[in-house]
PDB file of N, CA and C in Angstrom:
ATOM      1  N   UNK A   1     190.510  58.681  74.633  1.00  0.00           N
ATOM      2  CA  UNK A   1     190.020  57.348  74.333  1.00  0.00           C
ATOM      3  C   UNK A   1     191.068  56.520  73.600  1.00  0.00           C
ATOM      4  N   UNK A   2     192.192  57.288  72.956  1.00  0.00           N
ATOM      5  CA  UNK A   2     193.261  56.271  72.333  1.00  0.00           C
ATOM      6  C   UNK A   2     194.106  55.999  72.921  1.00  0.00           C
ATOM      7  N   UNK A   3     194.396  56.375  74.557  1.00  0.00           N
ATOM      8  CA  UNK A   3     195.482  56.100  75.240  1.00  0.00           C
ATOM      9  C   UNK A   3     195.567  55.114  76.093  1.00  0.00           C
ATOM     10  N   UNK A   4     196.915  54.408  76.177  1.00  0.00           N
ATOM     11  CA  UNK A   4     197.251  53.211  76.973  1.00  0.00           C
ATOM     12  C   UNK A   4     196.293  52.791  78.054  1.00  0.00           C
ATOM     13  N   UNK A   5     195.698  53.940  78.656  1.00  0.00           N
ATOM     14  CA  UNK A   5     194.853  53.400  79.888  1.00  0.00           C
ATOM     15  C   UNK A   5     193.309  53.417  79.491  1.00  0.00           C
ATOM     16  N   UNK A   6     192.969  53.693  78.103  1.00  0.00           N
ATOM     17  CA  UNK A   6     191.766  53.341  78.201  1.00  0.00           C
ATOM     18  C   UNK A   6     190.821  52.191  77.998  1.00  0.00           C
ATOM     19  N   UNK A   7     191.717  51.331  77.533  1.00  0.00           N
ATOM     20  CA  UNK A   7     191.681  49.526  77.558  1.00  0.00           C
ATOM     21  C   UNK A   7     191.428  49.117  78.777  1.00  0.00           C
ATOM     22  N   UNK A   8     191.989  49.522  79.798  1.00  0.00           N
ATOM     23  CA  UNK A   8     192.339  49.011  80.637  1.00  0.00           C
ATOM     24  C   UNK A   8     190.750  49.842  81.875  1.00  0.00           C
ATOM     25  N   UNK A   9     190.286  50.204  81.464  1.00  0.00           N
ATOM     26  CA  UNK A   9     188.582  50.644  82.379  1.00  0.00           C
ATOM     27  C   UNK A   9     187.776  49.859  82.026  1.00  0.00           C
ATOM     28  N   UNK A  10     186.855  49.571  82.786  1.00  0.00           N
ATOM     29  CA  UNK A  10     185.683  48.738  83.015  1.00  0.00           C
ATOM     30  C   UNK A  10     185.452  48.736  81.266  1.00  0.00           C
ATOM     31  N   UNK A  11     184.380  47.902  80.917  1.00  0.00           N
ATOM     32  CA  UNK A  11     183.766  48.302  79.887  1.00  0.00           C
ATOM     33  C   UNK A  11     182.365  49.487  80.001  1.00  0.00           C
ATOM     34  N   UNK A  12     181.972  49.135  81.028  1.00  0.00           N
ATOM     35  CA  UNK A  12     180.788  49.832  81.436  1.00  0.00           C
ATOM     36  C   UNK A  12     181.227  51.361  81.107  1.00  0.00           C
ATOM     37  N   UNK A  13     182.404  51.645  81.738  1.00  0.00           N
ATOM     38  CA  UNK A  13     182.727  53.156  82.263  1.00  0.00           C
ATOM     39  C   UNK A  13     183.148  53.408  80.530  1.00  0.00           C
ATOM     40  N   UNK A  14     183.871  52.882  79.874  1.00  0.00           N
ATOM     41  CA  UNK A  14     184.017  53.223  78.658  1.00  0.00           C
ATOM     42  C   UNK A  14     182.869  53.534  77.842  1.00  0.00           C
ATOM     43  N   UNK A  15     181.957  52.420  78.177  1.00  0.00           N
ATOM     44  CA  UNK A  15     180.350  53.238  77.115  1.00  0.00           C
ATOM     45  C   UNK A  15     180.016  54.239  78.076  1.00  0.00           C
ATOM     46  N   UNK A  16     180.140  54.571  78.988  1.00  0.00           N
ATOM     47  CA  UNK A  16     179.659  55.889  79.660  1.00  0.00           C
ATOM     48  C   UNK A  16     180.163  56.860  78.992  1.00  0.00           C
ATOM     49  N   UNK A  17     181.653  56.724  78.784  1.00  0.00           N
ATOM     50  CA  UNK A  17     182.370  58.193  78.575  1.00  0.00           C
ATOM     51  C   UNK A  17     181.597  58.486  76.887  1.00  0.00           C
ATOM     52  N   UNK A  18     181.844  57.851  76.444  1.00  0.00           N
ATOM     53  CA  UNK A  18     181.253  57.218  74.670  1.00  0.00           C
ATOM     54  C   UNK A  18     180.002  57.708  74.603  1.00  0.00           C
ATOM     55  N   UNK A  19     179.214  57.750  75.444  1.00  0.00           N
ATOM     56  CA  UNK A  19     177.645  58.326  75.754  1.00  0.00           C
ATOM     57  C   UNK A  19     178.132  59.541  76.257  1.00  0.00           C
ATOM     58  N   UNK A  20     179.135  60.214  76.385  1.00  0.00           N
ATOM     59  CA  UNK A  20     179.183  61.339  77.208  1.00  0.00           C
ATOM     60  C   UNK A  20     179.950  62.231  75.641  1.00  0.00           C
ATOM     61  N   UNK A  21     180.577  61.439  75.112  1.00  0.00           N
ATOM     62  CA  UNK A  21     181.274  61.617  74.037  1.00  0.00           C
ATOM     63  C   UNK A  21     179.547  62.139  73.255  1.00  0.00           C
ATOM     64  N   UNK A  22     179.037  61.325  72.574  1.00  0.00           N
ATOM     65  CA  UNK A  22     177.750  61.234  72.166  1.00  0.00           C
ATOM     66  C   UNK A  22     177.179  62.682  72.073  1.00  0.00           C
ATOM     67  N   UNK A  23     177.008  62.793  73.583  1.00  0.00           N
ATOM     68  CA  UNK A  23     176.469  64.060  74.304  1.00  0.00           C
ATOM     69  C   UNK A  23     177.215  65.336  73.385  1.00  0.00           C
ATOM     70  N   UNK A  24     178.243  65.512  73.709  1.00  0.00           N
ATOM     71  CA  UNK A  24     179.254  66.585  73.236  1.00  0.00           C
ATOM     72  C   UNK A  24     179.302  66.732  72.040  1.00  0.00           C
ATOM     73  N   UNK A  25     179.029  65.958  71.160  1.00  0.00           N
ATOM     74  CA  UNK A  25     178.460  65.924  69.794  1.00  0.00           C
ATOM     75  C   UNK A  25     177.468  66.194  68.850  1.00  0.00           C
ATOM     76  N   UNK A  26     176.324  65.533  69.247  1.00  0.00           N
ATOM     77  CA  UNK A  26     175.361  66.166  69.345  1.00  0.00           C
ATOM     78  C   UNK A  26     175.014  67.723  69.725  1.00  0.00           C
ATOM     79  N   UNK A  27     175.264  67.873  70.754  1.00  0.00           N
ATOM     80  CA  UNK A  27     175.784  69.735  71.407  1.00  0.00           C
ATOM     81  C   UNK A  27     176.365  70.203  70.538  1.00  0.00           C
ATOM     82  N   UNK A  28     177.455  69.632  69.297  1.00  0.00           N
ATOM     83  CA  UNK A  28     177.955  71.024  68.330  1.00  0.00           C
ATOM     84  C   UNK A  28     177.334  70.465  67.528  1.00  0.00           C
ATOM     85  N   UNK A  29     176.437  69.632  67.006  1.00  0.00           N
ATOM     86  CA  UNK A  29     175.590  69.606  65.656  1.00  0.00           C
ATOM     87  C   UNK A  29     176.357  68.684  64.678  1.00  0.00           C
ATOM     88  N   UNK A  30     177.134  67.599  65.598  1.00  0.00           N
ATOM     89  CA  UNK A  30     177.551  66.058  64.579  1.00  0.00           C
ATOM     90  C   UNK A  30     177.250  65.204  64.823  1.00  0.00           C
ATOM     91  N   UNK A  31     176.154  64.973  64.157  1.00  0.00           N
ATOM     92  CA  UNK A  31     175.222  63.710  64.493  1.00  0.00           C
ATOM     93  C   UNK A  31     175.911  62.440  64.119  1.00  0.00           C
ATOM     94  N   UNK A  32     177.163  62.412  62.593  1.00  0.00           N
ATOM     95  CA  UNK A  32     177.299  61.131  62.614  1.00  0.00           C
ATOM     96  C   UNK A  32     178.316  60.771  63.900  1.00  0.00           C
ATOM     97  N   UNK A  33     179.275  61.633  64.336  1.00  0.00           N
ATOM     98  CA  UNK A  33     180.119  61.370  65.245  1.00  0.00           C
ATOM     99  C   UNK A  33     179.186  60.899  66.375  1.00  0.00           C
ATOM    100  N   UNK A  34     178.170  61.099  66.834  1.00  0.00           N
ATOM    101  CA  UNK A  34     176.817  61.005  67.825  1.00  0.00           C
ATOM    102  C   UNK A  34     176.234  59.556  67.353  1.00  0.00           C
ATOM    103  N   UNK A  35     176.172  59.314  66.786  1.00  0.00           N
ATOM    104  CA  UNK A  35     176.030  58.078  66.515  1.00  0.00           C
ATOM    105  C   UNK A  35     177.070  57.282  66.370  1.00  0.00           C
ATOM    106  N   UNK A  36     178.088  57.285  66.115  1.00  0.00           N
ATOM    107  CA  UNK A  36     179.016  56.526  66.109  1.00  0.00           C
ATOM    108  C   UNK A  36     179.518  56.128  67.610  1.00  0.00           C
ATOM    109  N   UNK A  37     179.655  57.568  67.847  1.00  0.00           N
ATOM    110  CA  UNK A  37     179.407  57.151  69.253  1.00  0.00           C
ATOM    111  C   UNK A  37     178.922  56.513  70.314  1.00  0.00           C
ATOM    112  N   UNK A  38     177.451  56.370  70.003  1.00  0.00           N
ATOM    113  CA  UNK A  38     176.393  55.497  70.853  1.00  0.00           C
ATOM    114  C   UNK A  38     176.902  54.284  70.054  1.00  0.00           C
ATOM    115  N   UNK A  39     177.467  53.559  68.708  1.00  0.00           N
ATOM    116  CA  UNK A  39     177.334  52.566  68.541  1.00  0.00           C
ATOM    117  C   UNK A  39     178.828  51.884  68.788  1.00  0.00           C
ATOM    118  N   UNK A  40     179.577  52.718  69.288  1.00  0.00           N
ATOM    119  CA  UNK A  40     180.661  52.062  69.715  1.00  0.00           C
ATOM    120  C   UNK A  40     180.622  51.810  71.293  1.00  0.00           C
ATOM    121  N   UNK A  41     179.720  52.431  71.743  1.00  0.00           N
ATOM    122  CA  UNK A  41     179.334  52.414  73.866  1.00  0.00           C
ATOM    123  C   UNK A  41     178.405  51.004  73.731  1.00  0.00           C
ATOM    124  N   UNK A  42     177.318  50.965  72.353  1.00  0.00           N
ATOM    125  CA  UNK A  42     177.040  49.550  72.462  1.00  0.00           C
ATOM    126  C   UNK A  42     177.592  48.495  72.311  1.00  0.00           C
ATOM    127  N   UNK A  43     178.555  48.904  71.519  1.00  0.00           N
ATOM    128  CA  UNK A  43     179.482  47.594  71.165  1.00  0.00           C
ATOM    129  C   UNK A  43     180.443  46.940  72.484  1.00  0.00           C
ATOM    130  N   UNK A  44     180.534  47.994  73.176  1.00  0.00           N
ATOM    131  CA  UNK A  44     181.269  48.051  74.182  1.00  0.00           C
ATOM    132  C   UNK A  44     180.645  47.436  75.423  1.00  0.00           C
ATOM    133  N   UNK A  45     179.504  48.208  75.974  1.00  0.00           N
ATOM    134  CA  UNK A  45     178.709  47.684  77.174  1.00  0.00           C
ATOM    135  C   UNK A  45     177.285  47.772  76.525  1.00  0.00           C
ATOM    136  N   UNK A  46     176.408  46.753  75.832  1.00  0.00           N
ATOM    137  CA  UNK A  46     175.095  47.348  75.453  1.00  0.00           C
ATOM    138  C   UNK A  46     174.140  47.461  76.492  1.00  0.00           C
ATOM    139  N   UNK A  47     174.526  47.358  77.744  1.00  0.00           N
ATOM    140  CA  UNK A  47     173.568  48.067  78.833  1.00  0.00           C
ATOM    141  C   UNK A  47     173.160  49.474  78.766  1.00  0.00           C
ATOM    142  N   UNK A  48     174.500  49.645  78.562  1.00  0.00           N
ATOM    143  CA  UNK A  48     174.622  51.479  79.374  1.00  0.00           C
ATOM    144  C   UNK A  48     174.003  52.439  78.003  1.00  0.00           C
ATOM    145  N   UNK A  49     173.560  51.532  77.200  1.00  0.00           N
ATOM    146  CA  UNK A  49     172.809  52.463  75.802  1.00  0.00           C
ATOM    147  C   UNK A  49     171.710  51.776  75.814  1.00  0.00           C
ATOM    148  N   UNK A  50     171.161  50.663  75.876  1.00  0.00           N
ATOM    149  CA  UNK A  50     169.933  50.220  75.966  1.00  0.00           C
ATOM    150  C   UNK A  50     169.182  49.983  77.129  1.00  0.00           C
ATOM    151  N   UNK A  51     169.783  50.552  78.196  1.00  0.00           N
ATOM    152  CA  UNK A  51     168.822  50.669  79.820  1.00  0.00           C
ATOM    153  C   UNK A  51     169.267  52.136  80.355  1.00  0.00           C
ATOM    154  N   UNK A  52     170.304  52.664  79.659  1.00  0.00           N
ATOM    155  CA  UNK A  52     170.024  54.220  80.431  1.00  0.00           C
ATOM    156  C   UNK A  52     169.619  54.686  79.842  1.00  0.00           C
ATOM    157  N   UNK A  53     168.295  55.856  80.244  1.00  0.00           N
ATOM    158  CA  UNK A  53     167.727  56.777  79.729  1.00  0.00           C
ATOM    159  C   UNK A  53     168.899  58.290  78.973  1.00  0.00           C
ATOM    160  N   UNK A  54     169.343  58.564  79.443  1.00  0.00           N
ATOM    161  CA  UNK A  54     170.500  59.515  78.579  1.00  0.00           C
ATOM    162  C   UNK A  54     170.534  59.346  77.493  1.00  0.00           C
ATOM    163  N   UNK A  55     171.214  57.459  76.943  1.00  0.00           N
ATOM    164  CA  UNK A  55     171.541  57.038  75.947  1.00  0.00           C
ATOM    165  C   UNK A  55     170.520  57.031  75.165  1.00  0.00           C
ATOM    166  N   UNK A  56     169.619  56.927  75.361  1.00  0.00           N
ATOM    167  CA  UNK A  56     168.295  56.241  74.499  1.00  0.00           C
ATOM    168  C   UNK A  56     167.369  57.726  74.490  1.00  0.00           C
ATOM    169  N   UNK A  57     167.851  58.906  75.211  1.00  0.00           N
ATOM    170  CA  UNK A  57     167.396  60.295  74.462  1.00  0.00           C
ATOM    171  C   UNK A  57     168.561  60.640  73.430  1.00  0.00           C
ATOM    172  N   UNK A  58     169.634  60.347  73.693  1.00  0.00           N
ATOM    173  CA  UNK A  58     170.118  60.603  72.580  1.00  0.00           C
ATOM    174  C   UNK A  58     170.116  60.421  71.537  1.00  0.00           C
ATOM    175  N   UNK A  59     170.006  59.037  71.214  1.00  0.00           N
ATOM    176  CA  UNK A  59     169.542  57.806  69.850  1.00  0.00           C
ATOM    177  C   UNK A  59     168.638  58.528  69.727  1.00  0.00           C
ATOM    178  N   UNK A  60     167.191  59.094  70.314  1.00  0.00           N
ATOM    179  CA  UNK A  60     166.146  59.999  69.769  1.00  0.00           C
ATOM    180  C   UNK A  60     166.004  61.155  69.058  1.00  0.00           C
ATOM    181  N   UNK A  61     167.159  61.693  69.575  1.00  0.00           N
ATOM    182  CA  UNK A  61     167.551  62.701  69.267  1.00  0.00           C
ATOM    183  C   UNK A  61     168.207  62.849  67.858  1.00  0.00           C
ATOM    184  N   UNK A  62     169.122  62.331  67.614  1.00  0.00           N
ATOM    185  CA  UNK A  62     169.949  61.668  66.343  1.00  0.00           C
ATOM    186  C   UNK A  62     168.982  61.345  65.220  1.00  0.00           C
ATOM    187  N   UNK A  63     167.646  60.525  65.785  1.00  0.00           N
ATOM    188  CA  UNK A  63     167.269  59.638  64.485  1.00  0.00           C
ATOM    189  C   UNK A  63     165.928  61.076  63.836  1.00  0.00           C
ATOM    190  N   UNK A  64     165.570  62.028  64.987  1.00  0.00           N
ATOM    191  CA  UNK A  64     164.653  62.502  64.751  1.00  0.00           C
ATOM    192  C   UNK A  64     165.441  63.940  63.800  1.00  0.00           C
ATOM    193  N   UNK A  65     166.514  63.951  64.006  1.00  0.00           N
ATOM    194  CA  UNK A  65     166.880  65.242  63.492  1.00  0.00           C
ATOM    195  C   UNK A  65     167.807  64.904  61.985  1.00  0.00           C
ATOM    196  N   UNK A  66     167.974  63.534  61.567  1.00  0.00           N
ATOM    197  CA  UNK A  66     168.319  63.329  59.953  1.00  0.00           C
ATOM    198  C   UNK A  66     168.036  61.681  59.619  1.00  0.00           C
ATOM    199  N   UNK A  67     167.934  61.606  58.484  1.00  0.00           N
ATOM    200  CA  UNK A  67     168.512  60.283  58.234  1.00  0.00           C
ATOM    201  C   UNK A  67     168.755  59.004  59.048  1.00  0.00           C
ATOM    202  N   UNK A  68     169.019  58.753  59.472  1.00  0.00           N
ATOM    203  CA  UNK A  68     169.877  57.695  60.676  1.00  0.00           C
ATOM    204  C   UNK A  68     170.379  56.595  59.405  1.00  0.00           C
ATOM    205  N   UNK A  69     171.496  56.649  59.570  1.00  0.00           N
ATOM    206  CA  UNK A  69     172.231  55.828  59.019  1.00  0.00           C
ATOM    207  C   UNK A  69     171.772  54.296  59.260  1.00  0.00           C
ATOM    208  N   UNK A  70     171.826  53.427  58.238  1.00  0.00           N
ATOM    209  CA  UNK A  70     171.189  52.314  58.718  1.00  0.00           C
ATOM    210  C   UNK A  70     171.556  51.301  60.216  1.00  0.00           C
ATOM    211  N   UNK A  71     173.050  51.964  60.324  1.00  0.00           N
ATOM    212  CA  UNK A  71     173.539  50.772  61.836  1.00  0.00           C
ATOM    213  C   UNK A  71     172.738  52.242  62.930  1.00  0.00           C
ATOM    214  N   UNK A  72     172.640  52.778  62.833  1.00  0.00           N
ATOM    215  CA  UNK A  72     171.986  53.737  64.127  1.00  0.00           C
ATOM    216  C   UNK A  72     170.496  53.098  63.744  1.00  0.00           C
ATOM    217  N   UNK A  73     169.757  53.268  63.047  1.00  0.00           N
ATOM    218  CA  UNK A  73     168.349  52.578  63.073  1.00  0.00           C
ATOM    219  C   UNK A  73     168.171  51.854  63.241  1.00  0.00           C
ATOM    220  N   UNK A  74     169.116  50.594  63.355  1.00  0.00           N
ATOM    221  CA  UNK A  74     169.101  49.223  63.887  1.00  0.00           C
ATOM    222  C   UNK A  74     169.483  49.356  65.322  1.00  0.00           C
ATOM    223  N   UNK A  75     169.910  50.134  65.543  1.00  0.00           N
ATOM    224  CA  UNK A  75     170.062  50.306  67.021  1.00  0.00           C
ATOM    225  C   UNK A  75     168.908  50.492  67.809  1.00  0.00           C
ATOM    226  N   UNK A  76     168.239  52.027  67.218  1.00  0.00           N
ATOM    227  CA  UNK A  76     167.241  52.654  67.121  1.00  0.00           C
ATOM    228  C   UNK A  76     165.957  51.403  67.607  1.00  0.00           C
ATOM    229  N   UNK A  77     165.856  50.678  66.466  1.00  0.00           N
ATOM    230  CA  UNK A  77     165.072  49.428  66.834  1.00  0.00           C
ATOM    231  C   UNK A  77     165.311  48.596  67.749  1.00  0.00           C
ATOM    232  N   UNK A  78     166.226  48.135  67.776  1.00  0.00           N
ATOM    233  CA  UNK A  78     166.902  47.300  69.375  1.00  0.00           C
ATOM    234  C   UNK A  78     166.185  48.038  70.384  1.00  0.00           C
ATOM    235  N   UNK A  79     166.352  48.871  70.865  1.00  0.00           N
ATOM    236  CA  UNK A  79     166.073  49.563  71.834  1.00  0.00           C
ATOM    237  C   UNK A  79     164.516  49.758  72.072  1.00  0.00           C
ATOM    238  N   UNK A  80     163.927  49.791  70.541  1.00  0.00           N
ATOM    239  CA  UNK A  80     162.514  50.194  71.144  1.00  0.00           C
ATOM    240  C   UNK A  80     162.047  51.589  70.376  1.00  0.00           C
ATOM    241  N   UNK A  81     162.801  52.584  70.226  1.00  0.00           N
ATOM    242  CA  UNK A  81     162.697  53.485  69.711  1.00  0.00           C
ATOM    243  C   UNK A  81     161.733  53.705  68.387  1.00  0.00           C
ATOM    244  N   UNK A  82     162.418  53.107  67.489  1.00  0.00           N
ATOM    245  CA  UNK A  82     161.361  52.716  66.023  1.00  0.00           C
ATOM    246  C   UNK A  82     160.877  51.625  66.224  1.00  0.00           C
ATOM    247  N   UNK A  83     159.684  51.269  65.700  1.00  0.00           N
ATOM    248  CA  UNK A  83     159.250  50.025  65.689  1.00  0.00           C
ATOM    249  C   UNK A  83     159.300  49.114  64.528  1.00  0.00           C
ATOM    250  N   UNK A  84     159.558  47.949  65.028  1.00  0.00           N
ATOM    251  CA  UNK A  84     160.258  46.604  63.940  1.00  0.00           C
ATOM    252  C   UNK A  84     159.067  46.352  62.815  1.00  0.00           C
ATOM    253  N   UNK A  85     158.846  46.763  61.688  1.00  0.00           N
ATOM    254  CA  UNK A  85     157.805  46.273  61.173  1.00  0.00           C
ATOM    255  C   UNK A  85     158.761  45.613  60.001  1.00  0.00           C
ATOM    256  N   UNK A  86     157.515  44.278  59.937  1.00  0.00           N
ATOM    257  CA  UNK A  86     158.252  43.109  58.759  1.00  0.00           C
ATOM    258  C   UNK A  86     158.028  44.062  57.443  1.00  0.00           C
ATOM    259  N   UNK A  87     158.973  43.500  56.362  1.00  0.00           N
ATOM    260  CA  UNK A  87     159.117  43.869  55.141  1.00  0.00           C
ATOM    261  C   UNK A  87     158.002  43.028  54.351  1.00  0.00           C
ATOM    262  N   UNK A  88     157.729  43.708  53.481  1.00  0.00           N
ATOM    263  CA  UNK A  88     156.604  42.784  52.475  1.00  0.00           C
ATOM    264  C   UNK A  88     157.538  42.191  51.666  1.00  0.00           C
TER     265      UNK A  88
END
């Protein structure tokens, strides 16, 4: 992901790999890298994390198993996942 040619791919295909990245992370048990992950594939293409199903088990996955850092729960919410309730 830091090399000369990875600028240069779609954006789409970059949040793919980033969601694939995600994946592989999650799988050894680093959730913040797993999140960072999904929030750099959104930053990137926010389709391919907020309309593919993969992405949006993963974000589930992440928020249900610690904490979620506050930019993953805002994600989390974007998506649908948690629900937006107003603050008193």
């Amino acid at each position: 992901m830091r090399s000369d040619g990875w600028g240069r791919l779609p954006p789409g295909q970059r949040a793919a790999a980033l969601v694939d990245a995600a994946r592989s992370y999650l799988d050894t048990g680093d959730l913040s890298a797993a999140g960072s992950a999904l929030l750099d594939a959104d930053r990137t293409a926010p389709a391919e994390v907020r309309s593919r199903p993969v992405a949006r088990t993963l974000l589930a996955e992440i928020i249900q198993r610690t904490p979620a850092p506050a930019d993953v729960a805002r994600l989390a919410t974007t998506v649908g996942l948690i629900p937006n309730t107003p603050s008193n």
